[in-house]
Protein backbone atom coordinates (compact mmCIF):
# COMPACT_ATOMS: atom_id res chain seq x y z
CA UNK A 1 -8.37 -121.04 -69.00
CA UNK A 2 -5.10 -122.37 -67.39
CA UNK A 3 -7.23 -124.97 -65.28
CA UNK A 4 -6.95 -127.35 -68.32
CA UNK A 5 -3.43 -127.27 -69.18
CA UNK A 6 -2.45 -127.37 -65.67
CA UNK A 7 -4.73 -130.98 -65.26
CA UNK A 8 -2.55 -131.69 -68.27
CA UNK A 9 0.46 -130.69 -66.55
CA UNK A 10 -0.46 -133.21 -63.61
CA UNK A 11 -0.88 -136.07 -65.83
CA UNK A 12 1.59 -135.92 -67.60
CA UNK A 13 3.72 -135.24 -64.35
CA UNK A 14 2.30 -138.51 -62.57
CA UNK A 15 2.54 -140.40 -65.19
CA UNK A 16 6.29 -139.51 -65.97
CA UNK A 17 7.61 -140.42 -62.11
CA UNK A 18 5.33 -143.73 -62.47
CA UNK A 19 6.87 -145.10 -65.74
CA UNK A 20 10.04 -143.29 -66.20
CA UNK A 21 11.64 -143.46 -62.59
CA UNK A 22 11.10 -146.89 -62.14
CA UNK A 23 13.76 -148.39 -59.05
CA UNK A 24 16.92 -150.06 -60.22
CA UNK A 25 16.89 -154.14 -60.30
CA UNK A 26 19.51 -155.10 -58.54
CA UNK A 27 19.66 -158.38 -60.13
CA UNK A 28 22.42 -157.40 -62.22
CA UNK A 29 22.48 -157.46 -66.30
CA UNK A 30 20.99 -160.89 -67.23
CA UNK A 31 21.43 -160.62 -70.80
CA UNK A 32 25.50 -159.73 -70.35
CA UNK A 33 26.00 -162.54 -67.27
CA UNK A 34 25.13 -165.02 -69.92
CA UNK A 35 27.20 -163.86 -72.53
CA UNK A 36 30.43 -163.92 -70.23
CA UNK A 37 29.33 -167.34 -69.51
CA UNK A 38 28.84 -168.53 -73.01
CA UNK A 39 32.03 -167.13 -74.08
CA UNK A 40 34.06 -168.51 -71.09
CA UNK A 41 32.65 -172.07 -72.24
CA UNK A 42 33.83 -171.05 -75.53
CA UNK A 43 37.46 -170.79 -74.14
CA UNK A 44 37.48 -172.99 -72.38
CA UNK A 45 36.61 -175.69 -75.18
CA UNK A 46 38.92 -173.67 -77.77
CA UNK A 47 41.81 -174.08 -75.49
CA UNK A 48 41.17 -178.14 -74.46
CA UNK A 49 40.58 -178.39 -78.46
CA UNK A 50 44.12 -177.02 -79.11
CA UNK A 51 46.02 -178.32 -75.87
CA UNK A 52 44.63 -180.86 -75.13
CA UNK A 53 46.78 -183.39 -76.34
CA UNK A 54 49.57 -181.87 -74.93
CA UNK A 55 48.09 -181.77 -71.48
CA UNK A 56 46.93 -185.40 -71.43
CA UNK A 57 50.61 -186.01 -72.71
CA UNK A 58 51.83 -184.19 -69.77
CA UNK A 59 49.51 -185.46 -67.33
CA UNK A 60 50.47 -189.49 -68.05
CA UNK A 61 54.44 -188.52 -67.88
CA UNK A 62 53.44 -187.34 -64.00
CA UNK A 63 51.15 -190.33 -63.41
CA UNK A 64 53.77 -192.55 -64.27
CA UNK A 65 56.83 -191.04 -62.52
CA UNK A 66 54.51 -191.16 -59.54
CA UNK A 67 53.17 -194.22 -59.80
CA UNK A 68 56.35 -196.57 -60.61
């Protein structure tokens, strides 16, 4: 009577280390690498929006004293 539930028991048992214990990818997390990327563009382009008049100001001044 136990011969059943014990195939059962194996079945379930191979099935569980093939599916559920599946080895690590040690790619990294895709989905989150992109993200930082995105939002470091997003920075980046914030930061030239707001100074970058103010840097291209700054940046002729030391052409200038350099040049003449």
């Amino acid at each position: 009577m136990n011969k059943p539930l014990t195939n059962f028991a194996f079945v379930v048992h191979v099935w569980a280390t093939r599916t559920l214990k599946k080895p690590r990818d040690e790619r990294g997390d895709v989905p989150g690498w992109v993200m930082i990327t995105l939002m470091s563009a997003g920075i980046v382009t914030a930061l030239t929006a707001i100074a970058g008049p103010r840097l291209a100001t700054m940046l002729d001044a030391a052409l200038a004293s350099v040049g003449g």
